[in-house]
C-alpha atoms as a PDB file:
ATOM      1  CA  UNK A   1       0.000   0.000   0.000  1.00  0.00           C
ATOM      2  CA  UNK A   2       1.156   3.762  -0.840  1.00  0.00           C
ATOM      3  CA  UNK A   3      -0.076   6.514   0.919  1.00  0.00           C
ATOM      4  CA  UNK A   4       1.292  10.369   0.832  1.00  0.00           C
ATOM      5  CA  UNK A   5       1.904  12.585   3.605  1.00  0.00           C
ATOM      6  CA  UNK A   6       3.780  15.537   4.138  1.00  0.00           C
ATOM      7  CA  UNK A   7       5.184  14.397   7.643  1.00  0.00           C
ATOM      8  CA  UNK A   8       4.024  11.612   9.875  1.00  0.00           C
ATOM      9  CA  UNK A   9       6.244  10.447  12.863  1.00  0.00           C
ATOM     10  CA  UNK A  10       6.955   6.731  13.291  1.00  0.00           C
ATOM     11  CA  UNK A  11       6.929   4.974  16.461  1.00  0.00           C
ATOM     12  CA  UNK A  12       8.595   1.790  17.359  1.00  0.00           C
ATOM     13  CA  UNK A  13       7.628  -1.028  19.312  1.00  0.00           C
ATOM     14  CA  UNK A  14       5.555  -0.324  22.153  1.00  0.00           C
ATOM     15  CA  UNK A  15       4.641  -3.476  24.166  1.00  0.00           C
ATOM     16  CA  UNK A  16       2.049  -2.159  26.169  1.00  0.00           C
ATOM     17  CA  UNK A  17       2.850   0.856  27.194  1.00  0.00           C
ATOM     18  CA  UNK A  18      -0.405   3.546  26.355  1.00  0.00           C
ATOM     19  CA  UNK A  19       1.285   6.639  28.489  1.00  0.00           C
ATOM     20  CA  UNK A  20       4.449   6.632  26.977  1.00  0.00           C
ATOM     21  CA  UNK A  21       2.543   6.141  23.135  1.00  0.00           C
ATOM     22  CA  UNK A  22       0.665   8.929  24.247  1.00  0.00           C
ATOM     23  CA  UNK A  23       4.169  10.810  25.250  1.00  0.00           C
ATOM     24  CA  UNK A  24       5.972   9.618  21.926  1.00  0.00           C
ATOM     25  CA  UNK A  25       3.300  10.416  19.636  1.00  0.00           C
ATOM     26  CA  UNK A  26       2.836  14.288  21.497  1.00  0.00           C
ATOM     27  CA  UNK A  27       1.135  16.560  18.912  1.00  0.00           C
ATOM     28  CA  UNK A  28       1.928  14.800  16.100  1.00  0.00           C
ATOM     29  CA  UNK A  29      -0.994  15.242  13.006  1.00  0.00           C
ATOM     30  CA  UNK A  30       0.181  11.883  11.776  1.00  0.00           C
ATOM     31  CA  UNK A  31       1.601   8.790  13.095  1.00  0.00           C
ATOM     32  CA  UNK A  32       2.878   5.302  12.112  1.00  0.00           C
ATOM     33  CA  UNK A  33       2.407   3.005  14.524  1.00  0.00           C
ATOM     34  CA  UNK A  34       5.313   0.117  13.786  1.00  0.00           C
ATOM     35  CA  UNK A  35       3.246  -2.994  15.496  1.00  0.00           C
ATOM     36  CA  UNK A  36       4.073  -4.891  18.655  1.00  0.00           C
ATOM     37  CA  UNK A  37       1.156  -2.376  20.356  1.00  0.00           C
ATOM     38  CA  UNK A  38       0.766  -5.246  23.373  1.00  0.00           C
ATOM     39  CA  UNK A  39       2.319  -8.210  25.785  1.00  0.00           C
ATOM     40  CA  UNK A  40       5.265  -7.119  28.625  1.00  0.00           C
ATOM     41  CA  UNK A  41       4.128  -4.149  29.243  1.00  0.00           C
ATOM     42  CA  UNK A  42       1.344  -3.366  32.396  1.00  0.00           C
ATOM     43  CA  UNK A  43      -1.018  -2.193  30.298  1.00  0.00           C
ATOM     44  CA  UNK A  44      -1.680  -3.729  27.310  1.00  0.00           C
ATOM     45  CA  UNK A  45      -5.309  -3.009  26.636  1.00  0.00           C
ATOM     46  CA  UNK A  46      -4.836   0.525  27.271  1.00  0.00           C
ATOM     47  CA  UNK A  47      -2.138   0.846  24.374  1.00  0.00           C
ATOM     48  CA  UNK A  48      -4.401  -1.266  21.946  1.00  0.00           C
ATOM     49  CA  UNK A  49      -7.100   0.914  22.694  1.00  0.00           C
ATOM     50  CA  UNK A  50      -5.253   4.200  22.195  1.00  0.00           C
ATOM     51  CA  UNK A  51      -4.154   2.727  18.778  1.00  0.00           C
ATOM     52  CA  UNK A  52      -7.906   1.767  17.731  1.00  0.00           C
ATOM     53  CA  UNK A  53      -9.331   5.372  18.547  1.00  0.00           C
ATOM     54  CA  UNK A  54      -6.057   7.174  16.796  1.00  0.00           C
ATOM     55  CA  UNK A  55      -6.834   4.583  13.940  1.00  0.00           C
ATOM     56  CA  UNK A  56     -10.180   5.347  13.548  1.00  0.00           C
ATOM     57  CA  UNK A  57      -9.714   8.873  13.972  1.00  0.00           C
ATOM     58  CA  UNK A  58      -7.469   8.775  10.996  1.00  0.00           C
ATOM     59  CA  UNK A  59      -4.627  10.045  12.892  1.00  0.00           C
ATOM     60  CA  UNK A  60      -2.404   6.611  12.956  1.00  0.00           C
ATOM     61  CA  UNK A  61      -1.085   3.950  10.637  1.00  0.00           C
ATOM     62  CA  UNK A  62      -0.471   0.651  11.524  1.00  0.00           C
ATOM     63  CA  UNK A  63       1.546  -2.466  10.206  1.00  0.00           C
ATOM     64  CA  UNK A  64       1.072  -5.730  11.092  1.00  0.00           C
ATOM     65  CA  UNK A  65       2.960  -6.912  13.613  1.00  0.00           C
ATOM     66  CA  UNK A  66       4.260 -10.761  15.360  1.00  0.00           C
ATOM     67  CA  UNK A  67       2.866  -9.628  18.813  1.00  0.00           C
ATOM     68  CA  UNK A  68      -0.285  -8.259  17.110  1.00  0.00           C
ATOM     69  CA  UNK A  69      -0.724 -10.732  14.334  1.00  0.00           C
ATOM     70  CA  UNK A  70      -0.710 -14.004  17.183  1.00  0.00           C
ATOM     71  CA  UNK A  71      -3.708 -11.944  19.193  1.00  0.00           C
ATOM     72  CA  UNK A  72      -5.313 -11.619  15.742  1.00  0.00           C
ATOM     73  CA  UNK A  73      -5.551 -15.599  15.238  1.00  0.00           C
ATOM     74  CA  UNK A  74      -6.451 -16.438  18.292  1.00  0.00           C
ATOM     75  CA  UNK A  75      -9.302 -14.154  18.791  1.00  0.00           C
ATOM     76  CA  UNK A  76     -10.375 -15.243  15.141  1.00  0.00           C
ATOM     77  CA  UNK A  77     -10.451 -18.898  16.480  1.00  0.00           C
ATOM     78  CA  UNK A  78      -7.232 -20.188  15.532  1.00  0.00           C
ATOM     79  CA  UNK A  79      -5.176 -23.082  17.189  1.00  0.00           C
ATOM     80  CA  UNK A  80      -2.345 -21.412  18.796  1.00  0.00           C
ATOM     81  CA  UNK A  81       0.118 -22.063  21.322  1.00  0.00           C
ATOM     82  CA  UNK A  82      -0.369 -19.409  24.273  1.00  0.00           C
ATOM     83  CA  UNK A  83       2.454 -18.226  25.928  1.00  0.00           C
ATOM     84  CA  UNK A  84       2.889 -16.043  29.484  1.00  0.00           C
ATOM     85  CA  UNK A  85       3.132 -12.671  27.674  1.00  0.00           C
ATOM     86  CA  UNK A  86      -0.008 -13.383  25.621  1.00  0.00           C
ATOM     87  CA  UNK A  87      -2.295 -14.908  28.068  1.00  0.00           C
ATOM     88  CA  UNK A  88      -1.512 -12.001  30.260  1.00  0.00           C
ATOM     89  CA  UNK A  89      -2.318  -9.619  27.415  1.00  0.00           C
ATOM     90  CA  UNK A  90      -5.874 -11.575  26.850  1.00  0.00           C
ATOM     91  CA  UNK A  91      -6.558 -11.571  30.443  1.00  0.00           C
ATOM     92  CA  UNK A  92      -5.825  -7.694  30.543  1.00  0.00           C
ATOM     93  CA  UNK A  93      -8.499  -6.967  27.488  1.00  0.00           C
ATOM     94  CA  UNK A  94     -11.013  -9.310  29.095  1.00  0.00           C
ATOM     95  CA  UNK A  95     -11.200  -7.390  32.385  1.00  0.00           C
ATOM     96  CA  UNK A  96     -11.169  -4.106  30.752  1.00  0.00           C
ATOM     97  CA  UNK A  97     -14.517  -2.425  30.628  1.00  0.00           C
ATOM     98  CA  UNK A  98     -15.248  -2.490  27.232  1.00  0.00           C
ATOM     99  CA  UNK A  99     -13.101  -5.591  27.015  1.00  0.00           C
ATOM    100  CA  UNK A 100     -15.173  -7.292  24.163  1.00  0.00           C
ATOM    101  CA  UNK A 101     -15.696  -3.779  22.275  1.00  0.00           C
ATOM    102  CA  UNK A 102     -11.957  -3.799  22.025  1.00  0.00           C
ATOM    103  CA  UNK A 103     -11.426  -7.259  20.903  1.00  0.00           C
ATOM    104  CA  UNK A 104     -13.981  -6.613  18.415  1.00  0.00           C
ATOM    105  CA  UNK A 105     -12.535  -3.192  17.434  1.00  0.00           C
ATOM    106  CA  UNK A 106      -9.000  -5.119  16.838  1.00  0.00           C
ATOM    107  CA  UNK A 107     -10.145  -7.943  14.596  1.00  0.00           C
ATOM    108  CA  UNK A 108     -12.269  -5.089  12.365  1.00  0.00           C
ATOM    109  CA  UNK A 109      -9.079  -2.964  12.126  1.00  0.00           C
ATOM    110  CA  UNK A 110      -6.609  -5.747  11.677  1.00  0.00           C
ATOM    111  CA  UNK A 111      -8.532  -7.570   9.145  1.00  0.00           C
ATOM    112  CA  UNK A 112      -7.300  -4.340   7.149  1.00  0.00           C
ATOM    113  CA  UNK A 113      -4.053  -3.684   8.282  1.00  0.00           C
ATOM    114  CA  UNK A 114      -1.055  -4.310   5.753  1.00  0.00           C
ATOM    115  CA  UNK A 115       2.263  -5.553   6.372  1.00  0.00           C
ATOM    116  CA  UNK A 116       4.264  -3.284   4.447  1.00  0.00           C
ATOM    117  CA  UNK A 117       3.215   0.625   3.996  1.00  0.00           C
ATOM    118  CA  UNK A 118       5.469   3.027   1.777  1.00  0.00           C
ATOM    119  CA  UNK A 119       4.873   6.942   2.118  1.00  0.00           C
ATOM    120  CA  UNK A 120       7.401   8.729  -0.731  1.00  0.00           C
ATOM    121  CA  UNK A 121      10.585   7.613  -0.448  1.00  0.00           C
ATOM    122  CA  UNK A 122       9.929   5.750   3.197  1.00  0.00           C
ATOM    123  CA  UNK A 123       9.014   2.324   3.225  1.00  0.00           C
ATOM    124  CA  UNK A 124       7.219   0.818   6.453  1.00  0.00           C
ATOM    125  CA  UNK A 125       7.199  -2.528   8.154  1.00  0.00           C
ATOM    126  CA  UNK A 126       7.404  -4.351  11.673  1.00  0.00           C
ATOM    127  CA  UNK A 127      10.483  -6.652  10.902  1.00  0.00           C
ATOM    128  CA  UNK A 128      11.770  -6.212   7.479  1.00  0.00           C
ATOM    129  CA  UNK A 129      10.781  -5.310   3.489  1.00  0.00           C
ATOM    130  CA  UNK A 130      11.570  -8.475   1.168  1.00  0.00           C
ATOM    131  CA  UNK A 131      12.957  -7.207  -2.385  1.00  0.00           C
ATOM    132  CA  UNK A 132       9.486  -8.711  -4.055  1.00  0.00           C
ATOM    133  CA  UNK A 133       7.227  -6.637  -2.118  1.00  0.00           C
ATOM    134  CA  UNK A 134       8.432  -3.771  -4.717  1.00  0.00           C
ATOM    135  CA  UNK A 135       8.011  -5.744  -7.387  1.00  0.00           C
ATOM    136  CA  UNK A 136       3.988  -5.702  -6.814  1.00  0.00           C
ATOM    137  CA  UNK A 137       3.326  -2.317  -5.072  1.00  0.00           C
ATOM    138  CA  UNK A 138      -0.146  -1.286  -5.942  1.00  0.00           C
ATOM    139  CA  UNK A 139      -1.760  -4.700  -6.200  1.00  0.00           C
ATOM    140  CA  UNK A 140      -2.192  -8.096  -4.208  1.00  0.00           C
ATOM    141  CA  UNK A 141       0.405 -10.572  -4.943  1.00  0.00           C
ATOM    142  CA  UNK A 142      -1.365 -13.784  -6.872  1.00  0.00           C
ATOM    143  CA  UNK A 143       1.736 -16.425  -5.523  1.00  0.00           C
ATOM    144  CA  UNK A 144       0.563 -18.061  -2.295  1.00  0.00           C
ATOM    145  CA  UNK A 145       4.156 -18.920  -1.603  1.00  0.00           C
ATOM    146  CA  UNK A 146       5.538 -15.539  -2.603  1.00  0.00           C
ATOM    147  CA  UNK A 147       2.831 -13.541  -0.539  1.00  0.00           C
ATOM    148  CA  UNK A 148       3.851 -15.364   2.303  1.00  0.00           C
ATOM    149  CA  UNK A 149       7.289 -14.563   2.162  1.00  0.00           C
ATOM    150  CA  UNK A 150       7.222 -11.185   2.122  1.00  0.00           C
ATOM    151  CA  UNK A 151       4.499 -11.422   4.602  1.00  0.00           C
ATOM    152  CA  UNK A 152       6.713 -13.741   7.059  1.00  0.00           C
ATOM    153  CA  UNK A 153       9.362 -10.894   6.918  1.00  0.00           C
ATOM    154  CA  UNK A 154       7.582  -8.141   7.793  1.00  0.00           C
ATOM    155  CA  UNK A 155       6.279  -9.891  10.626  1.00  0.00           C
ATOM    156  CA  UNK A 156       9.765 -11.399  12.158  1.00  0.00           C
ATOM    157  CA  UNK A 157      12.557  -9.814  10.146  1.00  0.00           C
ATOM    158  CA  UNK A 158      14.734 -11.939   8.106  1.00  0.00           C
ATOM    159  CA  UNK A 159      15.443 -14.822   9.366  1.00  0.00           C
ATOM    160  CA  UNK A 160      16.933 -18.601   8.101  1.00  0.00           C
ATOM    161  CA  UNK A 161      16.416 -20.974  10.837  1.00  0.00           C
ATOM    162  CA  UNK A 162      19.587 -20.072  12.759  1.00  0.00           C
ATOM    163  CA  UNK A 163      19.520 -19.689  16.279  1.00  0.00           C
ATOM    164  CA  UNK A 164      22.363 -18.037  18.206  1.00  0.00           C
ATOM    165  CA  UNK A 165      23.835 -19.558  21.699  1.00  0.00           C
ATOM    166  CA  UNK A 166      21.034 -17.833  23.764  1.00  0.00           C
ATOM    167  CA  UNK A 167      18.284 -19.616  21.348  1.00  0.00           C
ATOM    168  CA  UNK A 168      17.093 -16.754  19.600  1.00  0.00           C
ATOM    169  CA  UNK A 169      16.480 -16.442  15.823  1.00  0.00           C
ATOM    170  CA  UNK A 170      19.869 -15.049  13.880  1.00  0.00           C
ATOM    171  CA  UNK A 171      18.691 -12.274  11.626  1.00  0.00           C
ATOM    172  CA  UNK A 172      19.960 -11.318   8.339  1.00  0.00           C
ATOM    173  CA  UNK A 173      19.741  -7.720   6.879  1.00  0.00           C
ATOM    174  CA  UNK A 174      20.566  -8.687   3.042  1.00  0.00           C
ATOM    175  CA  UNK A 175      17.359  -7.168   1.961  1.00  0.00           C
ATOM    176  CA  UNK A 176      18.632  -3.967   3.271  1.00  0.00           C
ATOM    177  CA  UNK A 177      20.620  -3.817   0.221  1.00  0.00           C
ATOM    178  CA  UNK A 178      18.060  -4.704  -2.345  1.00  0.00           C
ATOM    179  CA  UNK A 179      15.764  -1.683  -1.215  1.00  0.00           C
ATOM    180  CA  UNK A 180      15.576   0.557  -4.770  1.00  0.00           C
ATOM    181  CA  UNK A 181      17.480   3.442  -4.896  1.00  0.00           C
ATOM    182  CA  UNK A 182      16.290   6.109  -3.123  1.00  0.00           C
ATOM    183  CA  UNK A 183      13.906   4.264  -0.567  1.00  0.00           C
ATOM    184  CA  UNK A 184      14.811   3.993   3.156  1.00  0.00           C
ATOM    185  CA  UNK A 185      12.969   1.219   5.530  1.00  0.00           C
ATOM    186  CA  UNK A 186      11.392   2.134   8.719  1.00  0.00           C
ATOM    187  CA  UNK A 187      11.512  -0.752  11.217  1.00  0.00           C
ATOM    188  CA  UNK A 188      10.871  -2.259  14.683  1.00  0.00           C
ATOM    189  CA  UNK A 189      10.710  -5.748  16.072  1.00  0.00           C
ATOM    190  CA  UNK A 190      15.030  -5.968  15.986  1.00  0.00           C
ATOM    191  CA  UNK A 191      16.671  -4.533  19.150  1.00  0.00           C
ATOM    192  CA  UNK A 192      19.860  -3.111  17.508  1.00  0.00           C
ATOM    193  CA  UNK A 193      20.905  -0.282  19.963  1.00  0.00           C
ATOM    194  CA  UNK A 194      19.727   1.501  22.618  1.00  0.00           C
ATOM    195  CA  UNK A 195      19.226   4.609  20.033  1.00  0.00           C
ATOM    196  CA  UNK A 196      17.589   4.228  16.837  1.00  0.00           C
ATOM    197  CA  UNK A 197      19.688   2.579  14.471  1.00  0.00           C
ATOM    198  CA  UNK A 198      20.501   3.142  10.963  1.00  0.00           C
ATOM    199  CA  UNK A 199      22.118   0.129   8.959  1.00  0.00           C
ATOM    200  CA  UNK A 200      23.971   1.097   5.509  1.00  0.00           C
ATOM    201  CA  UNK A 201      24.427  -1.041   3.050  1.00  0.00           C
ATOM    202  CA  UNK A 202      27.561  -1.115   1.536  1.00  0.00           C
ATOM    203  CA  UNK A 203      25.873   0.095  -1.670  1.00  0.00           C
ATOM    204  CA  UNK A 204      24.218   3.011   0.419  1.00  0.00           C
ATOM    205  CA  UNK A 205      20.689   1.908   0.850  1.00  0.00           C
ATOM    206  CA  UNK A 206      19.462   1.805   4.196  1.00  0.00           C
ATOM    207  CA  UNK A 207      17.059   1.055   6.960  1.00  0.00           C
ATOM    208  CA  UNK A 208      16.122   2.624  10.073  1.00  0.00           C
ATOM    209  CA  UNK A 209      15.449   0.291  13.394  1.00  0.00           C
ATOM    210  CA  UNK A 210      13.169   2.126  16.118  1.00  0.00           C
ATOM    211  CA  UNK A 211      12.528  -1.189  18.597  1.00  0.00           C
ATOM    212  CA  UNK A 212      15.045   0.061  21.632  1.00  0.00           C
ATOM    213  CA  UNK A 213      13.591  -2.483  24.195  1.00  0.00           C
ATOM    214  CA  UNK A 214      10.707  -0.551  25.375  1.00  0.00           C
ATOM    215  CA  UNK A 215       8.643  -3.505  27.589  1.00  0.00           C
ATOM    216  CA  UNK A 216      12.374  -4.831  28.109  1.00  0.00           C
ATOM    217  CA  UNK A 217      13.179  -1.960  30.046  1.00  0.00           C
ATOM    218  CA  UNK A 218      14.114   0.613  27.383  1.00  0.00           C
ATOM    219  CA  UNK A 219      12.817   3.719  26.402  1.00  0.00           C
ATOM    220  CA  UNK A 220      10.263   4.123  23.467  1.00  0.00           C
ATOM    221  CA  UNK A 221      11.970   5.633  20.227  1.00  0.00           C
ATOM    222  CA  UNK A 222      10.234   7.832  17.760  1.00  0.00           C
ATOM    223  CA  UNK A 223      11.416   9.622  14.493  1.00  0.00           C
ATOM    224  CA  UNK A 224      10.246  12.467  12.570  1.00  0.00           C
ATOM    225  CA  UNK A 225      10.103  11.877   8.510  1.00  0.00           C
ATOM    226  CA  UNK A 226      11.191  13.570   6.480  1.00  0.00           C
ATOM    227  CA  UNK A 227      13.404  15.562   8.633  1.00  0.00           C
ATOM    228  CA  UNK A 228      15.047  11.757  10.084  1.00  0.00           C
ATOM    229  CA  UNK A 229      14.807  13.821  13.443  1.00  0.00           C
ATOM    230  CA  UNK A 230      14.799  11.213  16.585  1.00  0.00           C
ATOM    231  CA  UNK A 231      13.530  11.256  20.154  1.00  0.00           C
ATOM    232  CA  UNK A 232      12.705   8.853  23.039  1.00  0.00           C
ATOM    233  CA  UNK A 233      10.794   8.885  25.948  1.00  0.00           C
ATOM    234  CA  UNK A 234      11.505   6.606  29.107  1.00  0.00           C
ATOM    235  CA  UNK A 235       9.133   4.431  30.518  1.00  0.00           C
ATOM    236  CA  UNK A 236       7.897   5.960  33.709  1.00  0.00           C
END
């Protein structure tokens, strides 16, 4: 999908956090939301909520998400294996007052939501932008296996079955360096530094990582576009 703004600050991931969204996003006309809006955080029905009414207002973007996407199956009935940080995250929205308003809210909205979003010369996505997504930018892809693909990146990066000594998936930032000329990728979902990050490829293209840990005890990192101007706020 290609939409056109003048500015719009992105947001990275914010794990359930609504006060410091609400502090990141300030007075901001237009915001992309980067995904991973629930789970660790104390409050994960409160930032899905001030998503949805941002959303609706037109004021936010969103992309789809790994977090996000697994609360999106299993409230649309499919078999999946609950963990801690999820069954917290349901039990939160349950209890909430308009707990079933919200979980209907998030399957209407998500039904909707793309994985990839590119404003001008900024491309957006949770975990990374495979090369073919360019190759079919205004229209659905017709390849099962190919849709998936690009899909399966922008929800967890790109990965190759590796896992590193710790037992967490080794990512791979190739694609980084088939972006076209010109285009820069706005990210979350890859803890990189405690800043935002910006990887070069050695043939100049790059992509932009927002995810600084916030829910791991990190601050919540924003930036500006066009004007690539960055900012955090702690959580409180």
């Amino acid at each position: 999908m290609i939409f056109k703004l003048n500015n719009i600050r992105a947001i990275g991931d914010v794990h359930g956090h609504p006060e410091t969204l609400e502090a990141a996003a300030g007075d901001a006309d237009h915001i992309m939301l980067l995904g991973d809006l629930i789970d660790r955080g104390p409050d994960s029905a409160g930032a899905l909520r001030l998503a949805l009414d941002w959303i609706e207002s037109g004021r936010a973007y969103l992309v789809r998400s790994n977090h996000d996407d697994k609360l999106y199956r299993m409230l649309k009935g499919n078999n999946i294996r609950m963990n801690k940080e999820l069954s917290a995250t349901v039990k939160g929205i349950s209890n909430a007052p308009d707990g079933n308003e919200l979980k209907e809210r998030f399957v209407r909205i998500y039904a909707d939501t793309p994985h990839i979003l590119r404003m001008g010369k900024f491309v957006f996505a949770h975990g990374a932008v495979s090369p073919y997504h360019f190759e079919h930018p205004d229209e659905p892809i017709s390849l099962s296996r190919l849709r998936r693909r690009i899909e399966n990146m922008a929800l967890y990066g790109e990965v190759r079955g590796e896992r590193d000594e710790e037992g967490r998936p080794v990512r791979h930032y190739d694609w980084v360096e088939q972006l076209p000329e010109g285009v820069t990728a706005v990210v979350g979902h890859d803890i990189r530094a405690e800043q935002p990050f910006v990887h070069t490829a050695e043939n100049g293209r790059r992509a932009i990582f927002l995810d600084t840990g916030c829910g791991k005890g990190g601050p919540l990192s924003y930036i500006d576009l066009p004007s690539e101007k960055v900012g955090q706020v702690p959580v409180s």
